[in-house]
PDB file of N, CA and C in Angstrom:
ATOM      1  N   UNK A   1       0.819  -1.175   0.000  1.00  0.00           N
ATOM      2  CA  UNK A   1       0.000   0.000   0.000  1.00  0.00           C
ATOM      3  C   UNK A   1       0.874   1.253   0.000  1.00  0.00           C
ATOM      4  N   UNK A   2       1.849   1.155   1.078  1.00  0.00           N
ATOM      5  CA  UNK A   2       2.981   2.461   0.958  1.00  0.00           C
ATOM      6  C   UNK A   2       3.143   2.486  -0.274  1.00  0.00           C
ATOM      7  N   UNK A   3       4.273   2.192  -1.476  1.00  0.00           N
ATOM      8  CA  UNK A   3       4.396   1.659  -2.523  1.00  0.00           C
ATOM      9  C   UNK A   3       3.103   2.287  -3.816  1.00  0.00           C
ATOM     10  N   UNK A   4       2.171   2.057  -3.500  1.00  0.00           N
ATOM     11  CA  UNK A   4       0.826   2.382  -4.600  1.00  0.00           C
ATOM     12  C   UNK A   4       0.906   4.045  -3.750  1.00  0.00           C
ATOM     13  N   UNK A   5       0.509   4.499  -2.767  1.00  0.00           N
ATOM     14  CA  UNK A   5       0.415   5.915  -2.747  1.00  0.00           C
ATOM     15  C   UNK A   5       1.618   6.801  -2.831  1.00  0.00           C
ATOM     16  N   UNK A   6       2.933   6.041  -2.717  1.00  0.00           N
ATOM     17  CA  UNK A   6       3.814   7.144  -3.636  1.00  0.00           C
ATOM     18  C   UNK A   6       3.663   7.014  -4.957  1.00  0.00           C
ATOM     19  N   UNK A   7       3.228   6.322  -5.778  1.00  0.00           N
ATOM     20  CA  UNK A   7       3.127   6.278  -6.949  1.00  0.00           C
ATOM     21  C   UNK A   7       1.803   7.638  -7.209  1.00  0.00           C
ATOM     22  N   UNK A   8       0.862   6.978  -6.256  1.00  0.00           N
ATOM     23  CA  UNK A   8      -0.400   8.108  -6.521  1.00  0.00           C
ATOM     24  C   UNK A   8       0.288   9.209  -6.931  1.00  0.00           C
ATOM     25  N   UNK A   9       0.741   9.665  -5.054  1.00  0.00           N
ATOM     26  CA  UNK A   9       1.191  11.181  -4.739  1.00  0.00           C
ATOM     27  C   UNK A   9       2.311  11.703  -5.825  1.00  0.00           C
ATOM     28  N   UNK A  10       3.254  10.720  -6.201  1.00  0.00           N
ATOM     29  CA  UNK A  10       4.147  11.442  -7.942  1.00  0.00           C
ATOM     30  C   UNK A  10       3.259  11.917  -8.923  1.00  0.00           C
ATOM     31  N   UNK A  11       2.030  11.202  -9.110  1.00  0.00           N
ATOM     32  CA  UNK A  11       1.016  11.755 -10.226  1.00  0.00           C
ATOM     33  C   UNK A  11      -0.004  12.789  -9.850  1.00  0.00           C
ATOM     34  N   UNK A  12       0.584  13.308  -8.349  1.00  0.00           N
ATOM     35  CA  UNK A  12      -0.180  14.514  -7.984  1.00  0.00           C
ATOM     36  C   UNK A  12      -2.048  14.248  -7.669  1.00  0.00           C
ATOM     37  N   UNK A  13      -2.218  12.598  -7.489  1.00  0.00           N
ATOM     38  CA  UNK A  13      -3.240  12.255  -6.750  1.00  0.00           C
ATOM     39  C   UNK A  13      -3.139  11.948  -5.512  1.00  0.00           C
ATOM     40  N   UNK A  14      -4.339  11.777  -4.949  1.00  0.00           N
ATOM     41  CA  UNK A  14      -4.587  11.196  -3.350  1.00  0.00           C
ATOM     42  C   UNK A  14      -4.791  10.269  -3.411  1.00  0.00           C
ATOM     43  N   UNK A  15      -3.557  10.183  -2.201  1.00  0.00           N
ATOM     44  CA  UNK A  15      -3.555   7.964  -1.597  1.00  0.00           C
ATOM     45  C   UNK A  15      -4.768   7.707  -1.469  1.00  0.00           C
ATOM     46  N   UNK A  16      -4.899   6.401  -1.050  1.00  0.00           N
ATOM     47  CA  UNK A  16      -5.625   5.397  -0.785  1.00  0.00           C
ATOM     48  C   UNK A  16      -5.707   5.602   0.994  1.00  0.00           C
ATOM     49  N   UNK A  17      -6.562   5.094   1.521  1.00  0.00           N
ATOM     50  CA  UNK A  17      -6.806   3.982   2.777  1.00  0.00           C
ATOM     51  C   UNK A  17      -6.561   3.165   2.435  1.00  0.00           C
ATOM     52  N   UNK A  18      -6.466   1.625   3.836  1.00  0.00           N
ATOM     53  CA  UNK A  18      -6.452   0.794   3.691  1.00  0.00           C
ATOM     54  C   UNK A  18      -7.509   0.362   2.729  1.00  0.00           C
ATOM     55  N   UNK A  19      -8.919   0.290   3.737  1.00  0.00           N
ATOM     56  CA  UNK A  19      -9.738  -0.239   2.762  1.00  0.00           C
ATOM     57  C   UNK A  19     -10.417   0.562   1.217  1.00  0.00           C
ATOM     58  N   UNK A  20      -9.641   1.527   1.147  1.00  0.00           N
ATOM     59  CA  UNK A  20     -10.019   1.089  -0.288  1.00  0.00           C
ATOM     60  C   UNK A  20      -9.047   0.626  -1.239  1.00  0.00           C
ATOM     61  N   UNK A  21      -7.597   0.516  -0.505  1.00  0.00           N
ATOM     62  CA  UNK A  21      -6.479   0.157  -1.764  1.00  0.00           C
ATOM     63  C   UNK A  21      -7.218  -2.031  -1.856  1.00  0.00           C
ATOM     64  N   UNK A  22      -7.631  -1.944  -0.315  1.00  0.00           N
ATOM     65  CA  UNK A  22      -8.092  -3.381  -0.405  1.00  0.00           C
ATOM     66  C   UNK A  22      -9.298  -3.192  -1.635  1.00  0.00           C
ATOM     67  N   UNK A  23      -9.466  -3.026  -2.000  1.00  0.00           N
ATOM     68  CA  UNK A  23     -10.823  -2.714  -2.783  1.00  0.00           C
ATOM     69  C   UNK A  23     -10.155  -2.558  -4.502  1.00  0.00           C
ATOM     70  N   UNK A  24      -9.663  -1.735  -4.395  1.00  0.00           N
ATOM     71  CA  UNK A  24      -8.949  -1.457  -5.790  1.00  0.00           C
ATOM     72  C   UNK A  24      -8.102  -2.755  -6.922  1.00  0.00           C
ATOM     73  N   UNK A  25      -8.582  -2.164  -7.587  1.00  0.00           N
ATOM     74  CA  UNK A  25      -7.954  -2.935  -9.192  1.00  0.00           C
ATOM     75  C   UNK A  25      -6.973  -4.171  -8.946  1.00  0.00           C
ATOM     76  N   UNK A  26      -6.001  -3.415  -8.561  1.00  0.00           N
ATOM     77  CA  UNK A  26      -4.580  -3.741  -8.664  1.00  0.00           C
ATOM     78  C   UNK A  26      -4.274  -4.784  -7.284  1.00  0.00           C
ATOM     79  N   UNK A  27      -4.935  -4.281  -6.251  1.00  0.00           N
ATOM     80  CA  UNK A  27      -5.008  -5.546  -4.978  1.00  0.00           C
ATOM     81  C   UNK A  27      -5.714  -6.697  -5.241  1.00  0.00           C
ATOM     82  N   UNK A  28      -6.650  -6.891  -5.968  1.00  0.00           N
ATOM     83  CA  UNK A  28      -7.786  -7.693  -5.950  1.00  0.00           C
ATOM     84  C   UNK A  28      -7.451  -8.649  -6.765  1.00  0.00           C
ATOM     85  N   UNK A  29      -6.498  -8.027  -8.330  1.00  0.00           N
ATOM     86  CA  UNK A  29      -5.894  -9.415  -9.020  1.00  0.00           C
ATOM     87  C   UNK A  29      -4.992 -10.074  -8.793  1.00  0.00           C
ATOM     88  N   UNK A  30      -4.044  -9.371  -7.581  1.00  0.00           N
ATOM     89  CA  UNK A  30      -2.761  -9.975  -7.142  1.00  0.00           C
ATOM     90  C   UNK A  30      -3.275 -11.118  -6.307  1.00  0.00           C
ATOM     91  N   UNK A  31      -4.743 -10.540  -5.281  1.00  0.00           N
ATOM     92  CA  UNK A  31      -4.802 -11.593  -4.407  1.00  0.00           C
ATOM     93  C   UNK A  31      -5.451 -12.824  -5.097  1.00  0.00           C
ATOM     94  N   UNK A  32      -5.921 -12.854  -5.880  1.00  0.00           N
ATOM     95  CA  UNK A  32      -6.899 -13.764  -6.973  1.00  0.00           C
ATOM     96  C   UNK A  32      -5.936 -14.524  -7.337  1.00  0.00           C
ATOM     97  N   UNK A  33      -4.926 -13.645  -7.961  1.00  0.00           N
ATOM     98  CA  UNK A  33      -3.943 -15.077  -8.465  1.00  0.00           C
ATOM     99  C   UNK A  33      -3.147 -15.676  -7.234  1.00  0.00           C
ATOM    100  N   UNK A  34      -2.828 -15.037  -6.011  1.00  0.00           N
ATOM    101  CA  UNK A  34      -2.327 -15.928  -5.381  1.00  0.00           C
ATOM    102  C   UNK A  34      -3.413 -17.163  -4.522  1.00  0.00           C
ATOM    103  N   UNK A  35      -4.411 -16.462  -4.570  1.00  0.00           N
ATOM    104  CA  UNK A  35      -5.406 -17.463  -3.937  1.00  0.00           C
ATOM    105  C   UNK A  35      -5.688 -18.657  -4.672  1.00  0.00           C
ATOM    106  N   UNK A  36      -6.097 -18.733  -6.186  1.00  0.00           N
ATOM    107  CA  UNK A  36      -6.004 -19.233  -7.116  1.00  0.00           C
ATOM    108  C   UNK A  36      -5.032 -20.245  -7.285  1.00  0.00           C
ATOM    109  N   UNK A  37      -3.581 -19.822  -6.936  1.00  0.00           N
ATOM    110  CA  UNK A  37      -2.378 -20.474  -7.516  1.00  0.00           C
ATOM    111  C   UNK A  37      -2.325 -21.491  -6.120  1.00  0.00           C
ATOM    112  N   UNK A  38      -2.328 -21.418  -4.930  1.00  0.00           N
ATOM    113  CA  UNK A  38      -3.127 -21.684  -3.777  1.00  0.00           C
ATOM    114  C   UNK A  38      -3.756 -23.081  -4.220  1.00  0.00           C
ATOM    115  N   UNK A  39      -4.767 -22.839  -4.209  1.00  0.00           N
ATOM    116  CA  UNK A  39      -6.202 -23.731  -4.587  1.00  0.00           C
ATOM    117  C   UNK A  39      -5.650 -24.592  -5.699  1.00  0.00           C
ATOM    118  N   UNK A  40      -5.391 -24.075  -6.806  1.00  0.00           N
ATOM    119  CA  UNK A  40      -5.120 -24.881  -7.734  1.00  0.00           C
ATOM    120  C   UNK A  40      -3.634 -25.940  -7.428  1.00  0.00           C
ATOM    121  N   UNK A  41      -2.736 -25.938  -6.816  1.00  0.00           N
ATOM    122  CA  UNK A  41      -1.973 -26.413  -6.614  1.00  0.00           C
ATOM    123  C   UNK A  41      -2.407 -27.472  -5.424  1.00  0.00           C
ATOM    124  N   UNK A  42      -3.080 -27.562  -4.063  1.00  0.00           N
ATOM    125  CA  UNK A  42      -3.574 -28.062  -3.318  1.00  0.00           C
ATOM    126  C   UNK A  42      -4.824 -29.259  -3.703  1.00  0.00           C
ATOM    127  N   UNK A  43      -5.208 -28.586  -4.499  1.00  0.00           N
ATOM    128  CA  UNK A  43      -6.157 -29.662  -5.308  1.00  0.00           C
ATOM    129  C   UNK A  43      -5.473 -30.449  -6.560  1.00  0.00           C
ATOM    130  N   UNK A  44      -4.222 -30.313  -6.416  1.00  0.00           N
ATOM    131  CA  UNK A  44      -3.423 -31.701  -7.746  1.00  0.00           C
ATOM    132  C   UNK A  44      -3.511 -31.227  -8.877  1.00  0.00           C
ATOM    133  N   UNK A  45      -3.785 -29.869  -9.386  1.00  0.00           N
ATOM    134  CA  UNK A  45      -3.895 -29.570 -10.502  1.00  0.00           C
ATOM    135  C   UNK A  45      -2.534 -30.063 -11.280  1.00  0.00           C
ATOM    136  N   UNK A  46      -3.088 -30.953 -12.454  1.00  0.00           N
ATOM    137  CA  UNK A  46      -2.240 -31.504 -13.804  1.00  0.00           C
ATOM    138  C   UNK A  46      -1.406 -30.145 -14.386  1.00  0.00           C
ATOM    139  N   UNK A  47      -1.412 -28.638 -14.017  1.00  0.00           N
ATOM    140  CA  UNK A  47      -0.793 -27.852 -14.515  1.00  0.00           C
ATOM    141  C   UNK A  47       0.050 -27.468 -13.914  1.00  0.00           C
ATOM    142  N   UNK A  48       0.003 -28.081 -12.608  1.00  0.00           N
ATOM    143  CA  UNK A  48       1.236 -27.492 -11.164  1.00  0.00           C
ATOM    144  C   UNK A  48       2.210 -28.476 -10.825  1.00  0.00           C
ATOM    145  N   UNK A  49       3.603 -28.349 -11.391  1.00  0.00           N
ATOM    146  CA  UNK A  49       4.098 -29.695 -10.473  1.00  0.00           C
ATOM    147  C   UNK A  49       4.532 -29.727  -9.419  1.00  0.00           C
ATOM    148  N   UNK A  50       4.886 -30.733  -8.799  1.00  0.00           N
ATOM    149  CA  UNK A  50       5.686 -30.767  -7.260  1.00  0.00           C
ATOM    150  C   UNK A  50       6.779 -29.576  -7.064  1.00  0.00           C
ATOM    151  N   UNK A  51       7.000 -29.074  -6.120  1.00  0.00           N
ATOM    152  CA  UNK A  51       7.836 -27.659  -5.697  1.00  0.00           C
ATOM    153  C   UNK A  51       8.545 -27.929  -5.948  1.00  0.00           C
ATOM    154  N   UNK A  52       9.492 -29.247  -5.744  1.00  0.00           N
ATOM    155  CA  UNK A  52      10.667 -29.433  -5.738  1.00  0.00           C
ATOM    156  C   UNK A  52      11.553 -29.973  -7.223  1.00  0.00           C
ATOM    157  N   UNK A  53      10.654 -30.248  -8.341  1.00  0.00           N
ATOM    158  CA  UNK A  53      11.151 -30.402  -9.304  1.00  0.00           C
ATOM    159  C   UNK A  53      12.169 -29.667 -10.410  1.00  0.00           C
ATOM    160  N   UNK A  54      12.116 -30.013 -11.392  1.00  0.00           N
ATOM    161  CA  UNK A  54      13.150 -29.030 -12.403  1.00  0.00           C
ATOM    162  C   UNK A  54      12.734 -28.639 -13.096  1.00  0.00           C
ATOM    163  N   UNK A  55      12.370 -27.331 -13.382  1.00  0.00           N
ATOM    164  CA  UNK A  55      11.936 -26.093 -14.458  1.00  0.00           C
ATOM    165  C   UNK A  55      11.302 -26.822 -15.648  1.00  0.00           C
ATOM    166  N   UNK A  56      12.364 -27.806 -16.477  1.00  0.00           N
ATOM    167  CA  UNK A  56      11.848 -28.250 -17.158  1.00  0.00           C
ATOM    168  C   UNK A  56      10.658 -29.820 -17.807  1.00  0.00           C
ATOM    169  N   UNK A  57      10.752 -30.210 -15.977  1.00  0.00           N
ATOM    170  CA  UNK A  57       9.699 -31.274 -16.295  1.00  0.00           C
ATOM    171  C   UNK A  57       8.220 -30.650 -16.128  1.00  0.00           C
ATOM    172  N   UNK A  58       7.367 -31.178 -16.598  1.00  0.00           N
ATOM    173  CA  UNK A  58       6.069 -30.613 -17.071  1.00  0.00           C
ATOM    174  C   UNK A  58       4.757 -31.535 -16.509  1.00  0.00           C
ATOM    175  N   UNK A  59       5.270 -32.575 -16.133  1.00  0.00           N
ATOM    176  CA  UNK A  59       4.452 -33.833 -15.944  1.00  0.00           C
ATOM    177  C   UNK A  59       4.165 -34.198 -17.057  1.00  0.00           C
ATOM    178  N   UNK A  60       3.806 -34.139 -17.754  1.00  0.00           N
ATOM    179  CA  UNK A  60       3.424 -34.918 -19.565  1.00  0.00           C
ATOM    180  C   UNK A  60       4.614 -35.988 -19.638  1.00  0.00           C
ATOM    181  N   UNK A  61       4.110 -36.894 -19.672  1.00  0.00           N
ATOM    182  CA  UNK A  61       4.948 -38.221 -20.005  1.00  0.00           C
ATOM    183  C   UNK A  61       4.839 -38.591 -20.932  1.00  0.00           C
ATOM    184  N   UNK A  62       5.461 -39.266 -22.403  1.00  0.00           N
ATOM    185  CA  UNK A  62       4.977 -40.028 -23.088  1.00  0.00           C
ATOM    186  C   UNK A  62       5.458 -39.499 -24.464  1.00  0.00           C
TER     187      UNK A  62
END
């Protein structure tokens, strides 16, 4: 939030509050994808592999 209202205040707008930077654009897709990436990984998703693997395995076998 610090971070987003110096950006504001350089463009000569007014910060945020908490709750509305919680509210805003830019909070809401960050938390989506981490919630998302979250969920989808916990539930076995075929697109996530194990943490500990190598960049380039994919799970696709064959």
């Amino acid at each position: 939030m610090a971070a987003y209202n110096e950006k504001q205040l350089r463009q000569l707008q007014a910060p945020l509050t908490w709750g509305q930077y919680v509210l805003a654009a830019d909070f809401l897709a960050i938390a989506s994808m981490a919630i998302l990436s979250i969920y989808l990984r916990q539930r076995g998703s075929p697109e996530s592999k194990p943490v500990g693997s190598a960049h380039t395995s994919t799970g696709v076998e064959g």
